[in-house]
Protein backbone atom coordinates (compact mmCIF):
# COMPACT_ATOMS: atom_id res chain seq x y z
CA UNK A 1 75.98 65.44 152.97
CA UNK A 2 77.11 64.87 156.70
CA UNK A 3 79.34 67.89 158.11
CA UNK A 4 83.25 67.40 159.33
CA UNK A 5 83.51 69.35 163.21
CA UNK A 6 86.59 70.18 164.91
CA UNK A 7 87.20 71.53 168.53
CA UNK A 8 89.77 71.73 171.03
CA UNK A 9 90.99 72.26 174.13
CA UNK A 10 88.37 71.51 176.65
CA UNK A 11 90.93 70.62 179.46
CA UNK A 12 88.79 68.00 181.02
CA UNK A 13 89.93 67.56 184.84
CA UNK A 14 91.25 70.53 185.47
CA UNK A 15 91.57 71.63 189.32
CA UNK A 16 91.51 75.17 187.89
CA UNK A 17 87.75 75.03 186.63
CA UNK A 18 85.41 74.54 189.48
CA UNK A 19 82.50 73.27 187.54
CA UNK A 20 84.46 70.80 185.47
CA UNK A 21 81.69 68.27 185.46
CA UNK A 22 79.36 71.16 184.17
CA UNK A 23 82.09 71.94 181.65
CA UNK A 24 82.14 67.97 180.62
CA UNK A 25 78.34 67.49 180.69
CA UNK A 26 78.12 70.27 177.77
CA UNK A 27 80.72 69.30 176.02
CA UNK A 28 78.43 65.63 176.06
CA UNK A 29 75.51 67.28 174.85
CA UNK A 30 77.00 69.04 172.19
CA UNK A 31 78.42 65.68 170.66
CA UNK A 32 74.96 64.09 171.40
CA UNK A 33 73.70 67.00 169.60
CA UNK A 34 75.88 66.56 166.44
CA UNK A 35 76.21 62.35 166.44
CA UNK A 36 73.41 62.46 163.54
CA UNK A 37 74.83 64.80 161.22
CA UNK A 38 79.07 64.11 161.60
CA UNK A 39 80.84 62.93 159.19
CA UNK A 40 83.83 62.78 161.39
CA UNK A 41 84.38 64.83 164.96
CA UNK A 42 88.25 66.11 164.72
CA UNK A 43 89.60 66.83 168.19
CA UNK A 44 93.00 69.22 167.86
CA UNK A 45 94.27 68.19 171.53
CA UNK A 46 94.15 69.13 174.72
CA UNK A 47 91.02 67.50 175.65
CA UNK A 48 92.63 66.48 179.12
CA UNK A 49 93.77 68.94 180.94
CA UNK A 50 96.43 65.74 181.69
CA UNK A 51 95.94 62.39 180.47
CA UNK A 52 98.99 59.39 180.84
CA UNK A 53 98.46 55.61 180.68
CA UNK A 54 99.93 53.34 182.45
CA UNK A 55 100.05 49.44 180.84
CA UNK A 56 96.79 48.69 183.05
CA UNK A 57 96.00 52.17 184.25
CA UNK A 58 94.37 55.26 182.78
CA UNK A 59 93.09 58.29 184.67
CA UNK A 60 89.51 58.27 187.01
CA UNK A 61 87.05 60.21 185.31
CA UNK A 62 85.74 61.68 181.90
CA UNK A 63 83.17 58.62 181.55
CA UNK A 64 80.49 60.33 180.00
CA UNK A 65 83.08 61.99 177.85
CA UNK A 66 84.53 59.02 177.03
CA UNK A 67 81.01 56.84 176.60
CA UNK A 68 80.02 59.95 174.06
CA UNK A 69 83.12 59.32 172.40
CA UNK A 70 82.67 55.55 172.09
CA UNK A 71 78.68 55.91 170.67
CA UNK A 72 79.86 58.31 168.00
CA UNK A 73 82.64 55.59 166.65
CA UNK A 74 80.14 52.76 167.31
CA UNK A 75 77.38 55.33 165.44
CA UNK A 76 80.09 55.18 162.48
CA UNK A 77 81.36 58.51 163.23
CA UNK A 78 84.85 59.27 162.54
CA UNK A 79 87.03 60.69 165.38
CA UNK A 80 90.26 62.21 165.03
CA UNK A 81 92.09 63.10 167.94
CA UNK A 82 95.22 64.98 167.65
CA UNK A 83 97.93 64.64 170.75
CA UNK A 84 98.10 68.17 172.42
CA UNK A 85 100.97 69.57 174.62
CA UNK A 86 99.16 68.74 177.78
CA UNK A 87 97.79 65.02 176.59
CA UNK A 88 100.68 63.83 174.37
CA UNK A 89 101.15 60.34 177.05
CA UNK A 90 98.63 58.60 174.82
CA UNK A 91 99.13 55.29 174.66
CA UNK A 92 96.53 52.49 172.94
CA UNK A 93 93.47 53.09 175.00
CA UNK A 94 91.76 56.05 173.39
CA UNK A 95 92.25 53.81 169.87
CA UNK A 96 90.97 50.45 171.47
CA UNK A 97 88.62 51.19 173.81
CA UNK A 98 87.03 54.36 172.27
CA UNK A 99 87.63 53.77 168.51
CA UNK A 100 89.47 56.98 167.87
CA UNK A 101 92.22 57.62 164.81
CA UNK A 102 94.98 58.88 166.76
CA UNK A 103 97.34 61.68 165.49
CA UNK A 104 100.46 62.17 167.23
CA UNK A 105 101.73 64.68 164.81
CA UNK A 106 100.54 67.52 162.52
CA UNK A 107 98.16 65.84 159.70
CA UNK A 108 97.10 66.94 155.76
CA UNK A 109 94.08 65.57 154.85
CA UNK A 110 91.84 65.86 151.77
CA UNK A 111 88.33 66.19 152.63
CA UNK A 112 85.53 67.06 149.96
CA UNK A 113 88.13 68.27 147.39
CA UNK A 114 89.46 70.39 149.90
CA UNK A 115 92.99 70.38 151.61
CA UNK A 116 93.46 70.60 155.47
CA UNK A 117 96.79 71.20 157.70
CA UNK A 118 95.71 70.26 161.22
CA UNK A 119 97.67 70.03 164.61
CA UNK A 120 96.82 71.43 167.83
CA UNK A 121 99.91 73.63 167.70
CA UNK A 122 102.35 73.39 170.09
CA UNK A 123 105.97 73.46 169.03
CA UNK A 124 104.48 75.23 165.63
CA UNK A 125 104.28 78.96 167.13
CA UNK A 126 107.92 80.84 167.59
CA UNK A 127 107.43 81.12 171.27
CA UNK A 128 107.36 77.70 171.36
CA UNK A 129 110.94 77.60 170.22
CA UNK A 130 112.13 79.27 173.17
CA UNK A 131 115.01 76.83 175.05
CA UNK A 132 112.92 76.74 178.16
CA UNK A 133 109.73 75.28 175.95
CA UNK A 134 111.91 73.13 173.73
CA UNK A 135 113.56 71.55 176.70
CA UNK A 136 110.20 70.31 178.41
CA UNK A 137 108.34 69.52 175.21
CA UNK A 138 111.55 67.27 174.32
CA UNK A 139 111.31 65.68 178.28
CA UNK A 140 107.63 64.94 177.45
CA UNK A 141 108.38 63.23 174.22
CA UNK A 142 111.66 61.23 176.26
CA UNK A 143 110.52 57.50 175.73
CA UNK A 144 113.00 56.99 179.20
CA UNK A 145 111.34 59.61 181.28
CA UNK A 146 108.32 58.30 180.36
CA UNK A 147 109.56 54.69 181.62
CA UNK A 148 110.52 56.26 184.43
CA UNK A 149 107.23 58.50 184.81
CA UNK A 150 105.08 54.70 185.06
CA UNK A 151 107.35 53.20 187.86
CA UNK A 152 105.58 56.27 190.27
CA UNK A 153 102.86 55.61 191.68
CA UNK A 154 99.97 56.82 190.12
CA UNK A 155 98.37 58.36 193.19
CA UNK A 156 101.49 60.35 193.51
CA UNK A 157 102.56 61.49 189.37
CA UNK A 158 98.63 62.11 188.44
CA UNK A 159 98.60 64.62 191.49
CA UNK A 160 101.78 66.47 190.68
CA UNK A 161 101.10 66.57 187.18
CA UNK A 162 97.26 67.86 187.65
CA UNK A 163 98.75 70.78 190.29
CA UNK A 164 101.20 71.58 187.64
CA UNK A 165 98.90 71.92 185.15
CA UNK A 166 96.41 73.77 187.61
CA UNK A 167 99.30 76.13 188.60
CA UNK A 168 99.84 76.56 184.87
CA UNK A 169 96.43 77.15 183.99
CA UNK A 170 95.25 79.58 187.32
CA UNK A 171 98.84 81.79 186.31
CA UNK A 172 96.81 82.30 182.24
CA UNK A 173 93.87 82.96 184.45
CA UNK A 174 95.46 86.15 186.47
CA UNK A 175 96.99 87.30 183.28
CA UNK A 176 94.57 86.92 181.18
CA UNK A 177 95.10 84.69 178.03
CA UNK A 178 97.61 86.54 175.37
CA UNK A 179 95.14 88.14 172.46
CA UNK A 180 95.75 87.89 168.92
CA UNK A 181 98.95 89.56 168.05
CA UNK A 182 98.39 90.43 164.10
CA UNK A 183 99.08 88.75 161.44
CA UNK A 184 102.79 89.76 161.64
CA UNK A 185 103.20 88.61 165.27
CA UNK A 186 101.04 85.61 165.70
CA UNK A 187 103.12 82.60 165.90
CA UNK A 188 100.41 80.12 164.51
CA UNK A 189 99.46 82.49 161.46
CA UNK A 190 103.71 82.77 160.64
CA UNK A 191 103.87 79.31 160.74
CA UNK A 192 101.31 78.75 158.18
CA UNK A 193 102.14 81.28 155.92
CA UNK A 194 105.83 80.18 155.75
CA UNK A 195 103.94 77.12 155.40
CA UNK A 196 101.98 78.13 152.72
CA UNK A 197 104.97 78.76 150.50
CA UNK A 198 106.20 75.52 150.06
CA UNK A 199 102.59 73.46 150.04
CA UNK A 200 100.32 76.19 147.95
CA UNK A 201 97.52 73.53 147.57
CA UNK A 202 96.60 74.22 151.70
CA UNK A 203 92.34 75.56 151.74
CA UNK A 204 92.68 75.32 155.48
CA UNK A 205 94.89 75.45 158.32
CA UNK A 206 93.12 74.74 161.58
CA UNK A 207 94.54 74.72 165.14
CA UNK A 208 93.91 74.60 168.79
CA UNK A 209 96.99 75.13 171.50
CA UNK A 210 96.29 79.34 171.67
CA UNK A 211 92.84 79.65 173.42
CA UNK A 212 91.58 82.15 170.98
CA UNK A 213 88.83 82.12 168.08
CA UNK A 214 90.74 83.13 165.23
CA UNK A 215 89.30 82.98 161.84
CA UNK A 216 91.80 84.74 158.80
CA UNK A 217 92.11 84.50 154.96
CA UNK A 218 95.76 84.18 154.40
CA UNK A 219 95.19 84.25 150.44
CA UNK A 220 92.70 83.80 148.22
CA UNK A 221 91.92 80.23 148.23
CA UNK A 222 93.48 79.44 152.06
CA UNK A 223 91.91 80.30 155.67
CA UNK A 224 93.41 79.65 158.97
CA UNK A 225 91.35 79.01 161.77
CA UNK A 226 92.36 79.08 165.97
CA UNK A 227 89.64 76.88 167.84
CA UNK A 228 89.48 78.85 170.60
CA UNK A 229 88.69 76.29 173.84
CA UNK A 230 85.76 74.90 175.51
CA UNK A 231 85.65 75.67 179.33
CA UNK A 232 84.76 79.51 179.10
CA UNK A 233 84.17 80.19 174.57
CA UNK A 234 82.92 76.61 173.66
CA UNK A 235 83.53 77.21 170.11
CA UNK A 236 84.00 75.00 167.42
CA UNK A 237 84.67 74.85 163.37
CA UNK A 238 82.38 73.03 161.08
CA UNK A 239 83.31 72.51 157.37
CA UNK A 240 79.99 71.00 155.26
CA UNK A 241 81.40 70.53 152.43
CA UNK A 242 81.83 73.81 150.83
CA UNK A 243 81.42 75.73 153.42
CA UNK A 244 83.83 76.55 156.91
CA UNK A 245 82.44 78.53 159.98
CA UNK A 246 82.96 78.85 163.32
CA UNK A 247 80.46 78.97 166.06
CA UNK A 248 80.07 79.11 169.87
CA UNK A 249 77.64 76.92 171.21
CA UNK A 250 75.14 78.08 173.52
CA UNK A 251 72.78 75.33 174.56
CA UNK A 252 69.22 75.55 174.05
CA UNK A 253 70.13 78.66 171.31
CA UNK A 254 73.03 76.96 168.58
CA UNK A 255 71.70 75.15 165.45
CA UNK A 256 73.54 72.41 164.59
């Protein structure tokens, strides 16, 4: 039996990372490294640290990332990417041109007997609920602003929206990136158990969005897992079947 992976948040592009084309080359190798043995490659968001189409226009870069992404569909791999806060502009070319099953909202999905909740995250956690949050995740999701957002000129929205981003990104960077909070705290881990009470038949809850490797039982039969990110942890989930782990890979040393 062929194994089910899931990652997130690699942030491809961003002005933040100065070795973001060593960052994309790994990330390359370690879906070269898994092609043979995938069942399906899910990818909880985030992946671009911005990403928005245009009718004939999609951003410069992330070729080898997108090439890998293309052999594993034309390999018979099953991708799943899931729209992030930061890449949510997808349009048609990641489905077309790279043979992905696109999610643009939370997803259950039965796989082996088993039953997974994934979504990258955002929106999910309480502090995502906050007016300030709410009001720009609702102006990202605007279908007008959007129309409005493709009559700039490329040149000029890609750069404001990768120096917001970088801003973003460098002010998590001073600050460090918020740790786990506890089980009582946590917004992803309240979500799911207030989750859990209506939809008992969840064995997994995975998730991307916080930037931490989180891995908890919430009962006896359910776990919830954070995927951490890949510019700095590289870690990923992989279910085979029976079994769910997580893992950081460290090329040359991880067994996949």
């Amino acid at each position: 039996m062929k194994n089910y992976y899931f990652i997130a948040d690699a942030h491809l592009g961003s002005r933040a990372f100065e070795h973001h084309r060593t960052q994309e080359r790994r990330l390359v190798r370690f879906l070269d490294t898994i092609k043979d043995k995938a069942e399906a490659v899910f990818m909880l968001g985030d992946m671009f640290d911005f990403w928005f189409e245009y009718e004939d226009v999609v951003p410069k870069g992330f070729t080898r990332f997108l090439g890998k992404v293309s052999e594993l569909t034309d390999h018979g791999v099953e991708v799943h990417y899931f729209q992030g806060n930061h890449d949510m502009w997808c349009g048609d070319y990641l489905q077309k041109e790279c043979g992905v099953i696109l999610h643009r909202e939370a997803c259950t999905m039965e796989i082996c007997g088993k039953e997974f909740y994934m979504a990258h995250g955002h929106g999910l956690d309480y502090r995502d609920r906050e007016w300030k949050t709410q009001f720009m995740y609702n102006c990202f999701e605007s279908h007008t602003l959007r129309r409005i957002a493709k009559m700039i000129h490329p040149h000029w929205f890609m750069n404001f929206a990768l120096n917001w981003a970088k801003h973003s990104r460098e002010k998590h960077m001073d600050t460090g990136e918020p740790p786990y909070q506890g089980e009582d705290k946590e917004g992803l881990v309240l979500y799911a158990k207030e989750y859990l009470q209506s939809h008992p038949t969840i064995n997994y809850f995975v998730f991307g969005h916080r930037h931490i490797d989180l891995d908890i039982l919430l009962n006896r039969t359910c776990r919830l897992m954070i995927l951490g990110e890949w510019y700095s942890l590289f870690t990923y989930a992989v279910f085979d079947g029976e079994n769910m782990f997580m893992d950081n890979y460290i090329e040359g040393e991880t067994e996949l």
